[in-house]
Protein backbone atom coordinates (compact mmCIF):
# COMPACT_ATOMS: atom_id res chain seq x y z
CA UNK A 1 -3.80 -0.77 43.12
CA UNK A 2 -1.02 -0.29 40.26
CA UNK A 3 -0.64 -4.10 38.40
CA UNK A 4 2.57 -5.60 38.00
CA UNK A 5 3.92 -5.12 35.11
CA UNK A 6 1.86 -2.75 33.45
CA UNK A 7 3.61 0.66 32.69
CA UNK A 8 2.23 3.49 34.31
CA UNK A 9 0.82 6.89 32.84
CA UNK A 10 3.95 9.16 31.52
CA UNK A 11 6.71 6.41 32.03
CA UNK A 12 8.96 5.79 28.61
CA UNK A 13 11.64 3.66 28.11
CA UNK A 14 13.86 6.01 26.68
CA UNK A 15 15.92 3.00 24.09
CA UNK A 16 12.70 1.81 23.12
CA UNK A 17 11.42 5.19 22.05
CA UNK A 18 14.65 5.76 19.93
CA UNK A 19 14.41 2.38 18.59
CA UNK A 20 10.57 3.58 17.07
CA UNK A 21 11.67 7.24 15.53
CA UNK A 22 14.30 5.03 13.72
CA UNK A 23 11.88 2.73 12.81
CA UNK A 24 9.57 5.67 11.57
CA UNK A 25 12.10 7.55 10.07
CA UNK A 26 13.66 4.47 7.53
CA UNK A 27 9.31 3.95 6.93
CA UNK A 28 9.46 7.50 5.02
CA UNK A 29 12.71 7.07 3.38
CA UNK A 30 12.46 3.73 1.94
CA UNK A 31 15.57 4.21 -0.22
CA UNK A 32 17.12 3.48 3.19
CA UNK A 33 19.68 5.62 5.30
CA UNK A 34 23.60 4.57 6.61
CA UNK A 35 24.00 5.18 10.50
CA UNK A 36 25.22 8.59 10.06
CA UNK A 37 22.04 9.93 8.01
CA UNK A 38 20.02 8.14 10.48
CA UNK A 39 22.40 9.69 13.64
CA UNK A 40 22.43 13.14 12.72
CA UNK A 41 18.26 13.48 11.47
CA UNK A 42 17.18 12.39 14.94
CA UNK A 43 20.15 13.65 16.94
CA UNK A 44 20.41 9.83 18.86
CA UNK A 45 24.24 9.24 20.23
CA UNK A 46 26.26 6.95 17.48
CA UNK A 47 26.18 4.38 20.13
CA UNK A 48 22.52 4.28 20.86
CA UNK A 49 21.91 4.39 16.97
CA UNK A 50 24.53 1.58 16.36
CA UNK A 51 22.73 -1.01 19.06
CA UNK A 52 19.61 0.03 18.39
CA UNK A 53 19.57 -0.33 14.20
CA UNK A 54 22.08 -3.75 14.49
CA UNK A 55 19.33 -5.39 17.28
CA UNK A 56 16.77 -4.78 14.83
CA UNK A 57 19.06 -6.46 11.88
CA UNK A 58 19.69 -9.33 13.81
CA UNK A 59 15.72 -9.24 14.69
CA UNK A 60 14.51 -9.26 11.13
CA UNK A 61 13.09 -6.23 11.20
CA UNK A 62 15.80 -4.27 8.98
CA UNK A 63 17.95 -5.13 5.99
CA UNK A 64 21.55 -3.95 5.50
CA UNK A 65 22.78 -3.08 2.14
CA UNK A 66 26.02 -4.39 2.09
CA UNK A 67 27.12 -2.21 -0.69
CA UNK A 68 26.48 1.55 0.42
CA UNK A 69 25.60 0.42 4.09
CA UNK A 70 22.15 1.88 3.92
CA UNK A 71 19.10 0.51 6.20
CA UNK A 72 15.78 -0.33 5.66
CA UNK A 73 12.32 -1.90 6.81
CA UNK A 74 12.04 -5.57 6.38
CA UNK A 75 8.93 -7.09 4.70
CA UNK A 76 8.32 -8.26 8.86
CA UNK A 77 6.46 -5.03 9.27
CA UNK A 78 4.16 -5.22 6.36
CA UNK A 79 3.32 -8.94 8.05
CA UNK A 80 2.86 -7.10 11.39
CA UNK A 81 1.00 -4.31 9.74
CA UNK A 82 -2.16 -7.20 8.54
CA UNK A 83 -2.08 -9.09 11.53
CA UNK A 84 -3.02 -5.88 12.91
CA UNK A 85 -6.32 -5.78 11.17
CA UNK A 86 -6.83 -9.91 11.31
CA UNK A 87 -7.06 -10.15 7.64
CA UNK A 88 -3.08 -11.92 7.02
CA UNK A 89 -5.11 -14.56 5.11
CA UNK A 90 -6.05 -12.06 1.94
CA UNK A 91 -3.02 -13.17 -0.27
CA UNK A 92 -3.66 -16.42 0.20
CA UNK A 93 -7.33 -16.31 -0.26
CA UNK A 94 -7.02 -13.89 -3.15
CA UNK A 95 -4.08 -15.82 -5.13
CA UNK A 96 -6.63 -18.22 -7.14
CA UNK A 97 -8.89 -15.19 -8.19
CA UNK A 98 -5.83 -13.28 -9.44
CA UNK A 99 -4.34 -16.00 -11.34
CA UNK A 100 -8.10 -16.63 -12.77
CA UNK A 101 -8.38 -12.97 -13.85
CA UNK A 102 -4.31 -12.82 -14.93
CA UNK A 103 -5.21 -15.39 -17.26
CA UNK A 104 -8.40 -14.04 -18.59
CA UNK A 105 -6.75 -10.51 -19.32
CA UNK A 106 -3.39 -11.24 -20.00
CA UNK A 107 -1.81 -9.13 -17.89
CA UNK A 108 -0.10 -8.70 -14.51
CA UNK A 109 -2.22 -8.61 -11.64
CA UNK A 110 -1.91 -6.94 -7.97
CA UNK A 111 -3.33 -6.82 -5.02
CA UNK A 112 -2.57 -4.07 -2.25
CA UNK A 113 -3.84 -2.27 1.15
CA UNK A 114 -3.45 0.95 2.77
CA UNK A 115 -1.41 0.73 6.14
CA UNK A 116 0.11 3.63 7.96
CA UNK A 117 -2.06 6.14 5.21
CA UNK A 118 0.38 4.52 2.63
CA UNK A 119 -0.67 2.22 -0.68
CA UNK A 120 1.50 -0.98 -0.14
CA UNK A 121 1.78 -3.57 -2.40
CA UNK A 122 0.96 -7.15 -0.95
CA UNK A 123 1.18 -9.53 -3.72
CA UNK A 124 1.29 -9.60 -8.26
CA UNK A 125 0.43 -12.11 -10.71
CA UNK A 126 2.66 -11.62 -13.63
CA UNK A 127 1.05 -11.00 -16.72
CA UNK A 128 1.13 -13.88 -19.70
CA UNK A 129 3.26 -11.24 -22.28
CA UNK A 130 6.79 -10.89 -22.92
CA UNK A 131 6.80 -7.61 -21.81
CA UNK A 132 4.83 -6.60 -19.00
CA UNK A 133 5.15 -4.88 -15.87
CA UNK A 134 6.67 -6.08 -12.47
CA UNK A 135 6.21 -4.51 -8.93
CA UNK A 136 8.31 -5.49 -5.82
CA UNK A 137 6.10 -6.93 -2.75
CA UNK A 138 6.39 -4.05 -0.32
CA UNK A 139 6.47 -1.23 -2.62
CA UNK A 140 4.36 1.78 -1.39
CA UNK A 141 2.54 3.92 -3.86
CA UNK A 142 0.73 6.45 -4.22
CA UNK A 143 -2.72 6.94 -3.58
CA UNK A 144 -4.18 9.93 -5.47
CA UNK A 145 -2.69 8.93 -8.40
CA UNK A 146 -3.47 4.92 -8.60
CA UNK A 147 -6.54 3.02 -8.84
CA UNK A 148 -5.80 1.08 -6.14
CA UNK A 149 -5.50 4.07 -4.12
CA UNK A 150 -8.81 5.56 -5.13
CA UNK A 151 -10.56 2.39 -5.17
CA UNK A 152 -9.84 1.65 -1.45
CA UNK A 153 -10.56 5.67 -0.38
CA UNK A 154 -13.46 6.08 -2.06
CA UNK A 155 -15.23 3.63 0.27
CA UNK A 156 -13.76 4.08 3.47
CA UNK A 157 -15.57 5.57 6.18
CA UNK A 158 -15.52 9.56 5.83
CA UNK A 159 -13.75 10.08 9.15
CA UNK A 160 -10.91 8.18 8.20
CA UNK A 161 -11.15 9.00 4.57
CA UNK A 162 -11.13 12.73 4.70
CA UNK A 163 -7.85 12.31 7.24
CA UNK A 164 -5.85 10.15 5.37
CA UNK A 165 -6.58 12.65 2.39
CA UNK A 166 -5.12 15.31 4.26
CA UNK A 167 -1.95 13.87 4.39
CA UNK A 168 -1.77 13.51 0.88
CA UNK A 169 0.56 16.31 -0.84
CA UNK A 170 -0.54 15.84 -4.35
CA UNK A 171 2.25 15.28 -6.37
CA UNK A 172 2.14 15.95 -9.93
CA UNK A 173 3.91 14.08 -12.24
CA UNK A 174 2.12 14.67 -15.57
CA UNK A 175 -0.75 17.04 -16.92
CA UNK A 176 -3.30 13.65 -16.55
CA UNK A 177 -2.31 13.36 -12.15
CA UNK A 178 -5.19 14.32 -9.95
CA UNK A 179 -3.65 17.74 -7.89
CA UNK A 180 -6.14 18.52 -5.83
CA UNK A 181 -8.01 17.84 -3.14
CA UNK A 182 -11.46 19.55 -4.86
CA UNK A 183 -10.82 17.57 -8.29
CA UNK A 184 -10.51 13.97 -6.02
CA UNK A 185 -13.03 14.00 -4.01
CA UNK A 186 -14.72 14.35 -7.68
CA UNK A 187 -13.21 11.29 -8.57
CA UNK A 188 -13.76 9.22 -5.53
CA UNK A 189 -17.37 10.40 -6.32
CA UNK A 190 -17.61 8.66 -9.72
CA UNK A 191 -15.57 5.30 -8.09
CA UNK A 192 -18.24 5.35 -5.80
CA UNK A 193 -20.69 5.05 -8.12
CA UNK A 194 -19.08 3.15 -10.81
CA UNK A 195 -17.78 0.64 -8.03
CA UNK A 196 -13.99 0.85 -9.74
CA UNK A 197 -10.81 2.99 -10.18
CA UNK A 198 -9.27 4.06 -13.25
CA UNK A 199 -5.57 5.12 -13.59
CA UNK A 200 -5.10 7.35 -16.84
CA UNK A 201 -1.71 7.13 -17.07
CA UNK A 202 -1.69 9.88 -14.18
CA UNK A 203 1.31 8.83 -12.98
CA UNK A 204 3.37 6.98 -15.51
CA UNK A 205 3.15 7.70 -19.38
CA UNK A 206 1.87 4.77 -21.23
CA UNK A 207 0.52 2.82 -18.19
CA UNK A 208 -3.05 2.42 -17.35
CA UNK A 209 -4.50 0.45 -14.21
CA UNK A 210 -8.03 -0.21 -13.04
CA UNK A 211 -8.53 -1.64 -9.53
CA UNK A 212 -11.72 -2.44 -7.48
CA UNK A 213 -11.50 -2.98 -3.41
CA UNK A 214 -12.06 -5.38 -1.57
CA UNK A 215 -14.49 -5.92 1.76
CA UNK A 216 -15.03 -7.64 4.71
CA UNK A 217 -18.00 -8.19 6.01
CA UNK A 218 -18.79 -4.95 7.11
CA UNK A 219 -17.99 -3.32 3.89
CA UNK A 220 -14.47 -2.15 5.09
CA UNK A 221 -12.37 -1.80 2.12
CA UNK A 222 -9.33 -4.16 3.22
CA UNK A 223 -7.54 -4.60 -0.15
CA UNK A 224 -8.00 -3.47 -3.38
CA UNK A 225 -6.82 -5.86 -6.55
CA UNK A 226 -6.03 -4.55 -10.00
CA UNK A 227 -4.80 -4.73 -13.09
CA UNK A 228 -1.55 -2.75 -14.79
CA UNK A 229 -1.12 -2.80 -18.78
CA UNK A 230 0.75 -0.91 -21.08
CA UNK A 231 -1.89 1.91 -23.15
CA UNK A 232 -1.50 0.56 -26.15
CA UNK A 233 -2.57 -2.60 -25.10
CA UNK A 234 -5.17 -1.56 -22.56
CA UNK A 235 -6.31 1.51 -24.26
CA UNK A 236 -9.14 4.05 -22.96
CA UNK A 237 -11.58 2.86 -24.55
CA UNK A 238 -11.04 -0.26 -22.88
CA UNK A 239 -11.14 0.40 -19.23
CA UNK A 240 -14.70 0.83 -18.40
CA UNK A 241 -15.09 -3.12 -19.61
CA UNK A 242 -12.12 -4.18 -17.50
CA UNK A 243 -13.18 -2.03 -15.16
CA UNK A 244 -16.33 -4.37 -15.01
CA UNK A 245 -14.60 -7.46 -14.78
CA UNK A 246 -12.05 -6.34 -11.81
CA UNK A 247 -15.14 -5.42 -10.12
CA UNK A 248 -16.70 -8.48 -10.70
CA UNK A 249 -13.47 -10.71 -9.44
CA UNK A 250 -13.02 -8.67 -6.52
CA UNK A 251 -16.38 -9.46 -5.22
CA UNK A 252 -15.89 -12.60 -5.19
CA UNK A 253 -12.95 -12.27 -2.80
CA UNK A 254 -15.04 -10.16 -0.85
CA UNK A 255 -17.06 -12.41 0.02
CA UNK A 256 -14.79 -14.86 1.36
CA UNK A 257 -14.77 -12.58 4.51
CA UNK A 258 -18.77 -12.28 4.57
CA UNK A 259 -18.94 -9.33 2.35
CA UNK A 260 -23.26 -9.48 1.01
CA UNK A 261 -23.23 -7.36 -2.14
């Protein structure tokens, strides 16, 4: 006997779907679109898109630039997205080790996860110097290029790993950038091994970042936290050692959820 309640197989609430293509759409165009981008991309009626996208303003769940009208995800879905996998608690647990290692190196600290097959930023610790760098909470980046990214894929399972690599496009943006898949599964070989990620200034000039992840207690990679410093004052001869100490930091937030080394 059918429950009450409980939708059966095949039936769609036609609104509800709309409202979650919108919702997808604005997630790959995080510049944001007006009504009318968003209207004639998914073909919606005006008036469907107009209820739909000012519900989910008044929600929370999307911000309205009042200058050029545009949409876009609120930070409510990145809090959504790590209640999903029960670990909301890793800023908070890993603030104290970031500010520890922020003040031992000087420079501006992150930490980040994958959700959605996307590099998301979750928190920073800005670094001690009058000029260092400065990333918004929420940002997505890139994973083939960034040690966070690599540091994270190299240890997930190889199911998930190998499909969340096929969605990646490559994307060159200098001769250092990783634009393959051949040449990083190379390098997710030596982060394996090394138990860190190095960022060559493969995606900005002049900007180097190591990163190590972060488990839980069943060696899940759940975060990775790292470190972002101009070249000339993180140079490459310099990375393996902070390399070492990012590692070193990020096992100890590890095992705050019952990761054993």
């Amino acid at each position: 006997m059918k429950q009450e309640g409980v939708a059966s197989k095949g039936y769609s609430v036609p609104n509800l779907e709309r409202a979650l293509e919108i919702v997808e759409l604005l997630s790959v165009n995080s510049q944001g679109m007006t009504l009318s981008e968003i209207q004639e991309c998914l073909l919606f009626p005006k008036s469907s898109v107009f209820r739909i996208v000012t519900t989910l303003v008044e929600r929370g769940y999307l911000l309205k630039n009042q200058i050029d009208g545009k949409f876009s995800l609120s930070k409510k879905f990145l809090r959504i997205g790590l209640s999903t996998v029960d670990e909301s608690s890793i800023v908070e647990s890993s603030l104290p080790y970031m500010r520890s290692l922020r003040d031992s190196l000087k420079e501006t600290i992150l930490l980040g996860t994958i959700i959605e097959k996307r590099g998301v930023v979750l928190e920073q610790v800005v670094g001690n110097h009058g000029f260092t760098f400065m990333l918004t909470v929420g940002k997505p980046f890139y994973l083939h290029s960034s040690a966070p990214g690599k540091a994270m894929i190299a240890f997930l399972p190889n199911e998930e790993r190998d499909e969340i690599i096929d969605t990646i496009t490559f994307e060159s943006f200098n001769e250092k950038t990783i634009s393959s898949k051949k040449a990083f599964l190379e390098e997710l070989k030596v982060v394996k091994e090394k138990g860190f990620a190095l960022d060559r200034a493969e995606e900005l000039e002049g900007v180097h970042c190591v990163g190590a992840p972060v488990f839980n207690q069943y060696g899940y990679p759940i975060a990775a936290v790292w470190v972002t410093a101009p070249s000339a004052r993180m140079g490459l001869d310099d990375l393996e050692e902070v390399g070492e100490k990012i590692y070193g930091y990020a096992m100890e937030i590890s095992k705050l959820y019952g990761y054993d080394i």
